[in-house]
PDB file of N, CA and C in Angstrom:
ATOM      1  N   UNK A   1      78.081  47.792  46.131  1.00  0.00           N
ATOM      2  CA  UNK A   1      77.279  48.282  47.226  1.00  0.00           C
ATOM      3  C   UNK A   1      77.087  47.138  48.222  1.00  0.00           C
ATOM      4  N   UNK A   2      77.283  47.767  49.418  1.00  0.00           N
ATOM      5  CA  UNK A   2      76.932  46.450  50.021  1.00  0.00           C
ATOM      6  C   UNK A   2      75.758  46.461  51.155  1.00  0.00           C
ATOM      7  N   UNK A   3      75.654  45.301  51.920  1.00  0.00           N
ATOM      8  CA  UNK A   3      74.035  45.261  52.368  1.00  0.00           C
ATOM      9  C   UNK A   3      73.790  46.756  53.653  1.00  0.00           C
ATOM     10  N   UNK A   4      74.515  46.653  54.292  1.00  0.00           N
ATOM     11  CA  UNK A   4      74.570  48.245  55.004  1.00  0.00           C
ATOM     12  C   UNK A   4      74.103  49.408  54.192  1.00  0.00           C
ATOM     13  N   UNK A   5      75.057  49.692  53.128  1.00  0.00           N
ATOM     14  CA  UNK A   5      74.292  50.896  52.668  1.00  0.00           C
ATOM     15  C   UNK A   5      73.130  50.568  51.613  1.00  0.00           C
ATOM     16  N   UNK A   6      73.152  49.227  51.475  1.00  0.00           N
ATOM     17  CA  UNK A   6      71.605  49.410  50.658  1.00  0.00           C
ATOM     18  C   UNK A   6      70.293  49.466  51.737  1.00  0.00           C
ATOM     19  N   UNK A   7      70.485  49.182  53.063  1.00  0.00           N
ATOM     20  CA  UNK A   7      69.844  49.310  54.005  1.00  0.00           C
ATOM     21  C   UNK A   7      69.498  51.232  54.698  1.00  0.00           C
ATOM     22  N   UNK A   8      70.691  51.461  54.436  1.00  0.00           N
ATOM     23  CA  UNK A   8      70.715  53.221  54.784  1.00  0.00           C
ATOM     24  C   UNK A   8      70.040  53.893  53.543  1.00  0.00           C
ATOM     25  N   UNK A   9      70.262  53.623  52.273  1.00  0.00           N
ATOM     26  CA  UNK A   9      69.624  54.051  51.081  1.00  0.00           C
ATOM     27  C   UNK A   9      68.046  53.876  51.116  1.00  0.00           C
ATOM     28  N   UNK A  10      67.575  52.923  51.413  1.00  0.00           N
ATOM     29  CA  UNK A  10      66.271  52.144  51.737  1.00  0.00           C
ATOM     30  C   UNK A  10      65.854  53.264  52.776  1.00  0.00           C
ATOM     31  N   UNK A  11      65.908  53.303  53.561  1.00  0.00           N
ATOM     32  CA  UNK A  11      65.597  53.866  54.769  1.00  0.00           C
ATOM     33  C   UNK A  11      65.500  55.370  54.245  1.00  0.00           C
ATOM     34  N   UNK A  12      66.558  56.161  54.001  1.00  0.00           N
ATOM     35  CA  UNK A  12      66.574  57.426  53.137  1.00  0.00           C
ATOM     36  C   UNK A  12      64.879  57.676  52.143  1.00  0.00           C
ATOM     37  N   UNK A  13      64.948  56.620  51.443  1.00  0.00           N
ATOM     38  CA  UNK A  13      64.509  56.806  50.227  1.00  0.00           C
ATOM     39  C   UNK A  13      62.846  56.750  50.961  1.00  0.00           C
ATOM     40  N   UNK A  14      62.947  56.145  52.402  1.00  0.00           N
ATOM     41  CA  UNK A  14      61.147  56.006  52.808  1.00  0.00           C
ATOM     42  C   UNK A  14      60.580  57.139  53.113  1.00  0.00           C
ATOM     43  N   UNK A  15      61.534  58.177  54.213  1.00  0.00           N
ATOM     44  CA  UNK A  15      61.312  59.070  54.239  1.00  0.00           C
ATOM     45  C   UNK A  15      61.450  60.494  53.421  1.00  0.00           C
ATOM     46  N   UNK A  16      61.856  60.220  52.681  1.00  0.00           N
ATOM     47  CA  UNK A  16      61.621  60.958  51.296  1.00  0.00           C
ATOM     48  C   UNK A  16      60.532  61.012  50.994  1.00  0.00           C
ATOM     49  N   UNK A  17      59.981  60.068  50.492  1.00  0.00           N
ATOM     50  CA  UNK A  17      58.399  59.617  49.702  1.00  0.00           C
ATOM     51  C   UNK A  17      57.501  59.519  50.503  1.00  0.00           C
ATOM     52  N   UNK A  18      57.296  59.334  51.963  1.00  0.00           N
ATOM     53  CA  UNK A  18      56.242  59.083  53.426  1.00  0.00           C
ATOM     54  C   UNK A  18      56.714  59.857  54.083  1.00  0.00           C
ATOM     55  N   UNK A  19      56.367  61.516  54.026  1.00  0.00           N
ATOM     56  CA  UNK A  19      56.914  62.595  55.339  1.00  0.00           C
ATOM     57  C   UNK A  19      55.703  62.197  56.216  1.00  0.00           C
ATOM     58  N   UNK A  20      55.913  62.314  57.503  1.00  0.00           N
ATOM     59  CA  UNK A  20      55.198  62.159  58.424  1.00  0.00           C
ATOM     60  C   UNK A  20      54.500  63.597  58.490  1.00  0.00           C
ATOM     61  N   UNK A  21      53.068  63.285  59.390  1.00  0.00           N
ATOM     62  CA  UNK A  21      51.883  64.617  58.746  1.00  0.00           C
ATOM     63  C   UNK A  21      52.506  65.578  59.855  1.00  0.00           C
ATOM     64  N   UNK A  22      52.410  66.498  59.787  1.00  0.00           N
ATOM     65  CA  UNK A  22      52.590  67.642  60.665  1.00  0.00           C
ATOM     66  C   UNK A  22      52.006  67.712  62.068  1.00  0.00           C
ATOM     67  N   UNK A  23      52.837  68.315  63.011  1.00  0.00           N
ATOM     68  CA  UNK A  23      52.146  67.971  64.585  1.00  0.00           C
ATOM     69  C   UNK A  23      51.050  69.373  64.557  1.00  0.00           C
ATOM     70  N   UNK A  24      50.467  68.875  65.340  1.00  0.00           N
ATOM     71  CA  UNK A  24      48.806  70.214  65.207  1.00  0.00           C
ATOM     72  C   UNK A  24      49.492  71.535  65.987  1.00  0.00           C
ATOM     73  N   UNK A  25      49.464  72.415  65.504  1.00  0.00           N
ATOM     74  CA  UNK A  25      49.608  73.456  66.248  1.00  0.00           C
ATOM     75  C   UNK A  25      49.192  73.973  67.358  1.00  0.00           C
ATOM     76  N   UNK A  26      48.312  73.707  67.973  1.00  0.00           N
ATOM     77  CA  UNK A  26      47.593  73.711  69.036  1.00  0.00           C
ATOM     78  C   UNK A  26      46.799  72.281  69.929  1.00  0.00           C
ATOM     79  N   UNK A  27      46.787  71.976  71.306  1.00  0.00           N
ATOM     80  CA  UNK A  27      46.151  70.896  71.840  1.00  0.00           C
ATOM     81  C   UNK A  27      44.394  70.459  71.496  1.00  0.00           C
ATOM     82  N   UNK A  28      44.187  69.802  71.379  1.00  0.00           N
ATOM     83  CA  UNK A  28      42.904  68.979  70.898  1.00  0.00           C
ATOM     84  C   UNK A  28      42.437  69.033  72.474  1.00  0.00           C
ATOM     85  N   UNK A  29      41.913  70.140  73.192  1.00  0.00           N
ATOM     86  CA  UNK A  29      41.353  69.701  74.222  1.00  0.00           C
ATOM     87  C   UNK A  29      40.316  69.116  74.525  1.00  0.00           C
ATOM     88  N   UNK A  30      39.266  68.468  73.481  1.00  0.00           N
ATOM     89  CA  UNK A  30      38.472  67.222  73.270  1.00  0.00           C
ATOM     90  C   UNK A  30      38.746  65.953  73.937  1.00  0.00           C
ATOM     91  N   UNK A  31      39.832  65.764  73.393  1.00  0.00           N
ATOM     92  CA  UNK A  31      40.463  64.736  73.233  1.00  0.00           C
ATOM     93  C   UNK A  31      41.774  64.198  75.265  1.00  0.00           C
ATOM     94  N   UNK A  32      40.805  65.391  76.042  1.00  0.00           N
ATOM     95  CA  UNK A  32      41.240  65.223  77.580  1.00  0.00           C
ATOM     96  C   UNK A  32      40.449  64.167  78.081  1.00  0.00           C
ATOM     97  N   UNK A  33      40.587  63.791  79.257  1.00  0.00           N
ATOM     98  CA  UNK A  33      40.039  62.449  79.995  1.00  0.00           C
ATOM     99  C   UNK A  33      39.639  63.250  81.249  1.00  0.00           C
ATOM    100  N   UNK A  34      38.452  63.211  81.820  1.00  0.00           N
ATOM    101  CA  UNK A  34      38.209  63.939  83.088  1.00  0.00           C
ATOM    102  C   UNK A  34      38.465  62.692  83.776  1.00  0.00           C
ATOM    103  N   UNK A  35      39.264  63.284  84.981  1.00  0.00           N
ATOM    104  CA  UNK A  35      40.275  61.753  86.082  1.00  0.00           C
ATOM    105  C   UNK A  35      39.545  61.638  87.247  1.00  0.00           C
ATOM    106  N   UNK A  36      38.030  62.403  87.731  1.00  0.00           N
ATOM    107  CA  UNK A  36      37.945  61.620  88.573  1.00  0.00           C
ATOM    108  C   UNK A  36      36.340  61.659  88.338  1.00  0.00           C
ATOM    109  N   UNK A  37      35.418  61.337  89.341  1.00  0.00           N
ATOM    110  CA  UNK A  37      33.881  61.265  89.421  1.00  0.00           C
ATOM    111  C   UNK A  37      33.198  60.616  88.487  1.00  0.00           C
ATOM    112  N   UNK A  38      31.699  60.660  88.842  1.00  0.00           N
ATOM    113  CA  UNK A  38      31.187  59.828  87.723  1.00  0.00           C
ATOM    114  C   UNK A  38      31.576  59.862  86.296  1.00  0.00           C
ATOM    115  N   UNK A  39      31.874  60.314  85.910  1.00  0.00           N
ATOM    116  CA  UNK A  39      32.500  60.998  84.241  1.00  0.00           C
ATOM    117  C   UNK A  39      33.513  60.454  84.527  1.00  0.00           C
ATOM    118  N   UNK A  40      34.555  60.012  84.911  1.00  0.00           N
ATOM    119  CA  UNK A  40      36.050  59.379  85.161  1.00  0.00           C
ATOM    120  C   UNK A  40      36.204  58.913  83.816  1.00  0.00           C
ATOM    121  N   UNK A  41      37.131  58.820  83.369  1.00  0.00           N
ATOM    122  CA  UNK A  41      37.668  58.637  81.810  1.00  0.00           C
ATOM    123  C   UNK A  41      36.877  59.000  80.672  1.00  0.00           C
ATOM    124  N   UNK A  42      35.968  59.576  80.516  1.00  0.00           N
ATOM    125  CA  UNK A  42      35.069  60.318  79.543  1.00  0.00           C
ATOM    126  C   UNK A  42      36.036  61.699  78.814  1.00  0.00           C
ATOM    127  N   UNK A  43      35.813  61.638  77.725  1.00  0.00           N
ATOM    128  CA  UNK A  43      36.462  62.673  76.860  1.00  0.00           C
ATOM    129  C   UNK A  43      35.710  63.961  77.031  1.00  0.00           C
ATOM    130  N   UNK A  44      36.573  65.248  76.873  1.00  0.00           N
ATOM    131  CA  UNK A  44      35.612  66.416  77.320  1.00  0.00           C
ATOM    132  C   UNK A  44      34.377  66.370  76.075  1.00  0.00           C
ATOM    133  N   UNK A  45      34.892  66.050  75.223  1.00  0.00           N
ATOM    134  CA  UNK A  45      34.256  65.872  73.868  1.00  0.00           C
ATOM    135  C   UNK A  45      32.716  65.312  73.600  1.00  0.00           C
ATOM    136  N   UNK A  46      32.740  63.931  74.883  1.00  0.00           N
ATOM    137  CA  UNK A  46      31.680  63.531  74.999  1.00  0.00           C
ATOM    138  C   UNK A  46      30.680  63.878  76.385  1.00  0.00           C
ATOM    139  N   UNK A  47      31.802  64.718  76.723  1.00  0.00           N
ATOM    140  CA  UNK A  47      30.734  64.887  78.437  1.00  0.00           C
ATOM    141  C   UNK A  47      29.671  66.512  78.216  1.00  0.00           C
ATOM    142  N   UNK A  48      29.021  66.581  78.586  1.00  0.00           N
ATOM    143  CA  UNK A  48      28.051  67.438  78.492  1.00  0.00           C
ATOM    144  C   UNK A  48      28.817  69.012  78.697  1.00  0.00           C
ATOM    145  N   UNK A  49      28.328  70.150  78.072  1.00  0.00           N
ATOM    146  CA  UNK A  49      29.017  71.506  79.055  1.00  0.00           C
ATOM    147  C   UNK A  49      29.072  71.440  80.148  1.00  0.00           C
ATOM    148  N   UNK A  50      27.205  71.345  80.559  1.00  0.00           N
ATOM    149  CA  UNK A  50      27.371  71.896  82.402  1.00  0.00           C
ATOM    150  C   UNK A  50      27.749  70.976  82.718  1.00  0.00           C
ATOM    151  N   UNK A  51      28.297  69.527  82.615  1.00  0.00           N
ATOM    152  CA  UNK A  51      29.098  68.346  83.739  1.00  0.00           C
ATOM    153  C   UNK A  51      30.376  69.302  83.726  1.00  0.00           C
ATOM    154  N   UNK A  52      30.908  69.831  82.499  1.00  0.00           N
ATOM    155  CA  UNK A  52      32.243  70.425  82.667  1.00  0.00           C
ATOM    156  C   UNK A  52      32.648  71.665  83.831  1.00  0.00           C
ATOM    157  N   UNK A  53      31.346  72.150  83.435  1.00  0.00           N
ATOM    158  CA  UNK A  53      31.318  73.333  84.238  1.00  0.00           C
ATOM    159  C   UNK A  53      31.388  73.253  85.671  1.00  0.00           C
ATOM    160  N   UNK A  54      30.297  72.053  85.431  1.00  0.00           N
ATOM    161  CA  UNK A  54      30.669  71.455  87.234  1.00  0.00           C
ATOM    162  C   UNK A  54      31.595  71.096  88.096  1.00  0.00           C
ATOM    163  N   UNK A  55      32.473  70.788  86.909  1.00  0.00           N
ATOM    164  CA  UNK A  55      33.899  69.913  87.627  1.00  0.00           C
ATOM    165  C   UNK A  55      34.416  71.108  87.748  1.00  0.00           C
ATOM    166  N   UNK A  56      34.562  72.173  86.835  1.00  0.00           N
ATOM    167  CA  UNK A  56      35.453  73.172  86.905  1.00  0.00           C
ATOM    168  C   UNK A  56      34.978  73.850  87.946  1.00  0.00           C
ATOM    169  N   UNK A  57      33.968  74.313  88.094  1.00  0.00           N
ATOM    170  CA  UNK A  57      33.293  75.152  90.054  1.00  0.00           C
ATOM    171  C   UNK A  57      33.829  74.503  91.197  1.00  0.00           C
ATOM    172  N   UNK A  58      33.633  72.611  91.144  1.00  0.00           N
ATOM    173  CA  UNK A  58      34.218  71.837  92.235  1.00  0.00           C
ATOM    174  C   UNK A  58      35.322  72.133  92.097  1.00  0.00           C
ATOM    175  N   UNK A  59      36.370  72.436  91.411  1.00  0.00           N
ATOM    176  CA  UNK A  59      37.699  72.013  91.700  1.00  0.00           C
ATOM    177  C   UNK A  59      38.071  73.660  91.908  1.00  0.00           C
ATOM    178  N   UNK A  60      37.783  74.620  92.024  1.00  0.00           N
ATOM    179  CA  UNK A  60      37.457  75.894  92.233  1.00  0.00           C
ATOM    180  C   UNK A  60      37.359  76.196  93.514  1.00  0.00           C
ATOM    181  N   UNK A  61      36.462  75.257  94.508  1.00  0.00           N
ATOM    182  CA  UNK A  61      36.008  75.502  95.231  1.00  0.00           C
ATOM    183  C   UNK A  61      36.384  75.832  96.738  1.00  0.00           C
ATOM    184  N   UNK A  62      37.579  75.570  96.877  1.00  0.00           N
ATOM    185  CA  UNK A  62      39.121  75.689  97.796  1.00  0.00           C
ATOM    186  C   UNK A  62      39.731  75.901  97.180  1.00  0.00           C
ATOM    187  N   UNK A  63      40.787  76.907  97.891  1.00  0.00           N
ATOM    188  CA  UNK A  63      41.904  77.049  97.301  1.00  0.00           C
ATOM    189  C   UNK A  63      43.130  75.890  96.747  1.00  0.00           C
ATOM    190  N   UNK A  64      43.030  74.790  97.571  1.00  0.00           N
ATOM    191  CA  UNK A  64      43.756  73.808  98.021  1.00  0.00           C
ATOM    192  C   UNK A  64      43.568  72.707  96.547  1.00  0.00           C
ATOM    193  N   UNK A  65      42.270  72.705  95.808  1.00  0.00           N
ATOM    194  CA  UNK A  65      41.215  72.282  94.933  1.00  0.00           C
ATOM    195  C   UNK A  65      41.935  73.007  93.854  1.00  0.00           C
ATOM    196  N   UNK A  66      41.872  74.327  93.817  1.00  0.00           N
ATOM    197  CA  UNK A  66      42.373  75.183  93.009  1.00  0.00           C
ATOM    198  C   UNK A  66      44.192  74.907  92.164  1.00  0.00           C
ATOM    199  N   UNK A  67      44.833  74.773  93.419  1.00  0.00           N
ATOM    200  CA  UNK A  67      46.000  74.292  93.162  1.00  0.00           C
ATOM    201  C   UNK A  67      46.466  72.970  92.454  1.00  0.00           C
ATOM    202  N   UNK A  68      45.459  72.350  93.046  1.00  0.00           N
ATOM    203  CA  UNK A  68      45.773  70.944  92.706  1.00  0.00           C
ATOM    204  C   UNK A  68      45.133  70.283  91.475  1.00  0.00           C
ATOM    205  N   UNK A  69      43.980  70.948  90.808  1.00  0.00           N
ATOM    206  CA  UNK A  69      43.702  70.699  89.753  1.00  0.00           C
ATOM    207  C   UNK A  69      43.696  71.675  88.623  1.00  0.00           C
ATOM    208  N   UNK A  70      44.399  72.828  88.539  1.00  0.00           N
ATOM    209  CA  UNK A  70      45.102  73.905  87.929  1.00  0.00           C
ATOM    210  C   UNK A  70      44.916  73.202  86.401  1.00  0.00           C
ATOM    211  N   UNK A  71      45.782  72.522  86.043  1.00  0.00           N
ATOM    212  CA  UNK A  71      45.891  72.173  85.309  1.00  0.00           C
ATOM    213  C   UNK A  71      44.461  71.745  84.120  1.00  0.00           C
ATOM    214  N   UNK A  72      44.076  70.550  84.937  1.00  0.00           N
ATOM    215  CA  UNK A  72      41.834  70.101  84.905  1.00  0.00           C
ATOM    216  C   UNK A  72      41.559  71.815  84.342  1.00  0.00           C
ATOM    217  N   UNK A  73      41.028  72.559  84.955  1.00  0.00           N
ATOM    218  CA  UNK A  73      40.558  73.797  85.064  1.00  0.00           C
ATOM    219  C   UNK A  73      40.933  74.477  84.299  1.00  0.00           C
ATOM    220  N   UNK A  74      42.342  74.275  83.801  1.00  0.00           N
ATOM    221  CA  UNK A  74      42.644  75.065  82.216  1.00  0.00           C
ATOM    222  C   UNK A  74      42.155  74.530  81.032  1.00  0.00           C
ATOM    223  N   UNK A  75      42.323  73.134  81.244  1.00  0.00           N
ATOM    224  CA  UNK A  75      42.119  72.636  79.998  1.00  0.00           C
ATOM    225  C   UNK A  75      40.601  72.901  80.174  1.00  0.00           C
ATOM    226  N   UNK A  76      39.755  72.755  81.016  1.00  0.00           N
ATOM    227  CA  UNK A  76      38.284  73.076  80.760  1.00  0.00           C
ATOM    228  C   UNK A  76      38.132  74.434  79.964  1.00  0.00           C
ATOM    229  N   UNK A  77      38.210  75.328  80.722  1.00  0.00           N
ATOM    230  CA  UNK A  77      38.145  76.678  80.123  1.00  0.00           C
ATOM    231  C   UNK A  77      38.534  76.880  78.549  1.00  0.00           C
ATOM    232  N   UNK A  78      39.615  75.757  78.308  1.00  0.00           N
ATOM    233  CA  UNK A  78      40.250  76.052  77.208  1.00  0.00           C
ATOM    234  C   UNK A  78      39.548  75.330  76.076  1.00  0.00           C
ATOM    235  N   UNK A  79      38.828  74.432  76.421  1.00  0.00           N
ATOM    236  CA  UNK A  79      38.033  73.883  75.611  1.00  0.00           C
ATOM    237  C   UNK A  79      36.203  74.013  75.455  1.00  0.00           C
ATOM    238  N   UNK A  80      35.970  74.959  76.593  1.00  0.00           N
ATOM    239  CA  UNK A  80      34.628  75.478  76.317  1.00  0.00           C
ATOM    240  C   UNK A  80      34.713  76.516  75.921  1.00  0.00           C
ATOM    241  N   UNK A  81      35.945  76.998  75.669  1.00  0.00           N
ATOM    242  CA  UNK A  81      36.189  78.958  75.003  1.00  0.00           C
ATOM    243  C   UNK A  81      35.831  78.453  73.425  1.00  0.00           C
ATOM    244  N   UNK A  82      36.010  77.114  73.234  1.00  0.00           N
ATOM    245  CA  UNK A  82      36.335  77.196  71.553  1.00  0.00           C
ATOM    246  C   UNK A  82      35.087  77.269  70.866  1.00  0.00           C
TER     247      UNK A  82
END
C-alpha cells in the first residue's frame, strides 16, 4: 500500500464514522440581522415584536420601500408567524 491510498483510505474511513449533521429543513429566521436603524445588526431573535413590526410598516410604506426591502418583510412575517 502506498502513502496515497493510505491517505484516500483515511479520508474514506472519517467520513464513514463523522457524517456531518443534517441541513435544517427550513430557515432559522431568528437567526436574521435587521440592516438598517437603530436595531442595525440585532438578531430578529433579540429585537422586540413591535420594533419588528415597525420595520416591517416602514418598509411597507412606499411602494418603492416595498420593493426594495421585499425580501426584510418576508423574513419578518415569516418569523413572527412562528
Amino acid at each position: 500500500m502506498n502513502l496515497l491510498t493510505a491517505f484516500e483510505n483515511a479520508r474514506f474511513a472519517q467520513k464513514e464514522e463523522a457524517p456531518l449533521p443534517p441541513e435544517p429543513t427550513k430557515p432559522d429566521y431568528g437567526m436574521t440581522r435587521i440592516p438598517f436603524g437603530k436595531n442595525k445588526g440585532a438578531l430578529f431573535m433579540d429585537t422586540p415584536p413591535y420594533e419588528l413590526r415597525n420595520i416591517r410598516r416602514w418598509c411597507q410604506s412606499t411602494p418603492e420601500l416595498a420593493v426594495k426591502f421585499a425580501d426584510l418583510i418576508h423574513d419578518i412575517e415569516a418569523y413572527l408567524s412562528n
